[in-house]
Protein backbone atom coordinates (compact mmCIF):
# COMPACT_ATOMS: atom_id res chain seq x y z
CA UNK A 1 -120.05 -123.49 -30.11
CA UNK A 2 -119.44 -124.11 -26.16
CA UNK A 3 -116.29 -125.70 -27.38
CA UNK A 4 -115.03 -123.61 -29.63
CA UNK A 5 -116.03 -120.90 -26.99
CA UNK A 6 -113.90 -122.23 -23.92
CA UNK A 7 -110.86 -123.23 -26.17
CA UNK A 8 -110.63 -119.49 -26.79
CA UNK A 9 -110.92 -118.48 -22.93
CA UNK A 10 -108.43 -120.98 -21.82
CA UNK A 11 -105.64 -119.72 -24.66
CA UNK A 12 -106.37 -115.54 -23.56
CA UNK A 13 -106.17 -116.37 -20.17
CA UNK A 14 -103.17 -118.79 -19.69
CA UNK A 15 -101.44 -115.99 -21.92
CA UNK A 16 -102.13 -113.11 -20.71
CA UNK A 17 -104.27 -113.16 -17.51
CA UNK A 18 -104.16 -110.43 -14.93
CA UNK A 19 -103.57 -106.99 -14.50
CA UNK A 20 -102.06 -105.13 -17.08
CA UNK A 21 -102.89 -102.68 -19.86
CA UNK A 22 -105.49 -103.45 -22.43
CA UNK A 23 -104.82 -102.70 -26.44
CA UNK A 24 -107.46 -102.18 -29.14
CA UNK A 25 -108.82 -105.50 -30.59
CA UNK A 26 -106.25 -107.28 -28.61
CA UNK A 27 -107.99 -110.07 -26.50
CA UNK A 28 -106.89 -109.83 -22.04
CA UNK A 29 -107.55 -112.72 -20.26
CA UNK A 30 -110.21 -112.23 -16.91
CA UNK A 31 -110.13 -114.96 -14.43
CA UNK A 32 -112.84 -114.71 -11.63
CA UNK A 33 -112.41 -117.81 -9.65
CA UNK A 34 -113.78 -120.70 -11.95
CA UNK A 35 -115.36 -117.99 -14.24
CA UNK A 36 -112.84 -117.11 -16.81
CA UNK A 37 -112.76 -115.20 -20.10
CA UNK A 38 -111.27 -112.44 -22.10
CA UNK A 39 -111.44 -108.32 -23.02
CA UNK A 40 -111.01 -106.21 -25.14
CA UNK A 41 -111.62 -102.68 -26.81
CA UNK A 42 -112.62 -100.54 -30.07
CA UNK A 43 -111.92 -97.20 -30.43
CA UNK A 44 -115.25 -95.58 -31.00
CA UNK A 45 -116.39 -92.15 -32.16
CA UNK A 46 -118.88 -91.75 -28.49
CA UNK A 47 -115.71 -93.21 -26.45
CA UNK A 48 -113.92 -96.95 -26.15
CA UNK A 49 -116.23 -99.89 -26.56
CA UNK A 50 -115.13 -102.62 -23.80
CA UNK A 51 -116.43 -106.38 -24.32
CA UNK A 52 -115.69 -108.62 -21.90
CA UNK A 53 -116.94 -112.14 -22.19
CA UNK A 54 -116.75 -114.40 -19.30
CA UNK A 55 -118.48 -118.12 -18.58
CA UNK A 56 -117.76 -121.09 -16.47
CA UNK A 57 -116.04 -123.68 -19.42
CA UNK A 58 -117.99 -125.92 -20.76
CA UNK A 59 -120.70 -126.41 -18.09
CA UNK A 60 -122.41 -122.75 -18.14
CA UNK A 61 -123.76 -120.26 -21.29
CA UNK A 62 -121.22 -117.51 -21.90
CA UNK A 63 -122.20 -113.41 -20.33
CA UNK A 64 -120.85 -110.70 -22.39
CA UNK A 65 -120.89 -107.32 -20.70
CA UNK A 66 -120.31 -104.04 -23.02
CA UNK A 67 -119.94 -100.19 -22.15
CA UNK A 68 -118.63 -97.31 -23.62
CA UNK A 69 -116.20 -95.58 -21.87
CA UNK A 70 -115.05 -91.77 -21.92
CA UNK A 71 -112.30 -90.54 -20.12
CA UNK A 72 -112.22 -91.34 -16.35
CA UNK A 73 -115.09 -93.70 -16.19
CA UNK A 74 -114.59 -97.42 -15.75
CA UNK A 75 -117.06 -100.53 -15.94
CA UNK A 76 -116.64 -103.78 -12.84
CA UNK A 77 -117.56 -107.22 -13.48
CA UNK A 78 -118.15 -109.14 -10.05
CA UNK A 79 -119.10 -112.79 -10.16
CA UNK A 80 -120.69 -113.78 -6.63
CA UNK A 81 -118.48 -116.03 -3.64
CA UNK A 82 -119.95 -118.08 -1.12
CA UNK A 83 -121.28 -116.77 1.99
CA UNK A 84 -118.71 -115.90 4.17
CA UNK A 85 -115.92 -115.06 1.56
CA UNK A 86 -115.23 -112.33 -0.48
CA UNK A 87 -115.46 -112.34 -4.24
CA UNK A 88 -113.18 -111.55 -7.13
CA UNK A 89 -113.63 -108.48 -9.36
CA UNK A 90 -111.96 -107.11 -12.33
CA UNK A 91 -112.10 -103.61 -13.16
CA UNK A 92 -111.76 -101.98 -16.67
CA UNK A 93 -110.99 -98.40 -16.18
CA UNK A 94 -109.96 -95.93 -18.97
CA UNK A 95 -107.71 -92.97 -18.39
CA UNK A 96 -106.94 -90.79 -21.61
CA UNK A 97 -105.90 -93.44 -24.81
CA UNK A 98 -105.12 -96.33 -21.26
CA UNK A 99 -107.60 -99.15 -20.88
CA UNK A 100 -106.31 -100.96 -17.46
CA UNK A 101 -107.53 -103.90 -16.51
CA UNK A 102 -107.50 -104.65 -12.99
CA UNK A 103 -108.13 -107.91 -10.36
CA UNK A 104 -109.09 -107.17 -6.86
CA UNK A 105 -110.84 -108.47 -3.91
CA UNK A 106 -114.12 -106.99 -3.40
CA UNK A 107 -114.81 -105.54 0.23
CA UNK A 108 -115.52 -107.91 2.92
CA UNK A 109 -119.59 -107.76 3.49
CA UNK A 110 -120.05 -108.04 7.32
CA UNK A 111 -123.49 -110.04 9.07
CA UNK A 112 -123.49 -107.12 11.33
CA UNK A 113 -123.65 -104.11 8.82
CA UNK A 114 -127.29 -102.34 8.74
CA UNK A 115 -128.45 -100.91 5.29
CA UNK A 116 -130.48 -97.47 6.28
């Protein structure tokens, strides 16, 4: 199943991985680092249902993250970096009948920041 599993991340994101504008039912590649995997979307009567499945290959079990989105609200998957660097994130966000998927750098965490 592993197999099966990471053959189908490796073909969504070599195709299509990236930024970009997601379709109903059609599979967008996520790439987080060495975490990879794909989205996608239903159109739902409470809003759009986002999956996104992402997992490290073979080596590591598979995490699927769902929401329902309305209009202007958006879901972030974050996958942790070493200390000292800043991690990956992709961002689903839905505007209207648009599902964007987006890659970014996550803010830089400073040693010197205080939490009150």
């Amino acid at each position: 199943m592993k197999t099966i599993f990471a053959a189908a991340l490796v073909v969504a994101v070599a195709t299509n991985a990236g930024a970009g504008e997601l379709k109903p039912l059609a599979g967008h590649g996520i790439a987080l680092g060495g975490i990879t995997g794909a989205a996608y979307y239903t159109v739902e009567p409470d809003g759009f249902r986002v999956v996104a499945t992402i997992g490290n290959g073979e080596s590591g079990e598979p995490i699927r993250v769902v929401s329902t989105l309305a209009d202007g609200q958006s879901v972030t998957i974050a996958v942790p970096a070493t200390l000292g660097e800043r991690s990956n994130d992709v961002v689903i966000a839905r505007t209207g009948d648009r599902v964007e998927v987006t890659h970014r750098l996550a803010p830089e965490l400073r040693a010197d920041a205080s939490f009150d």
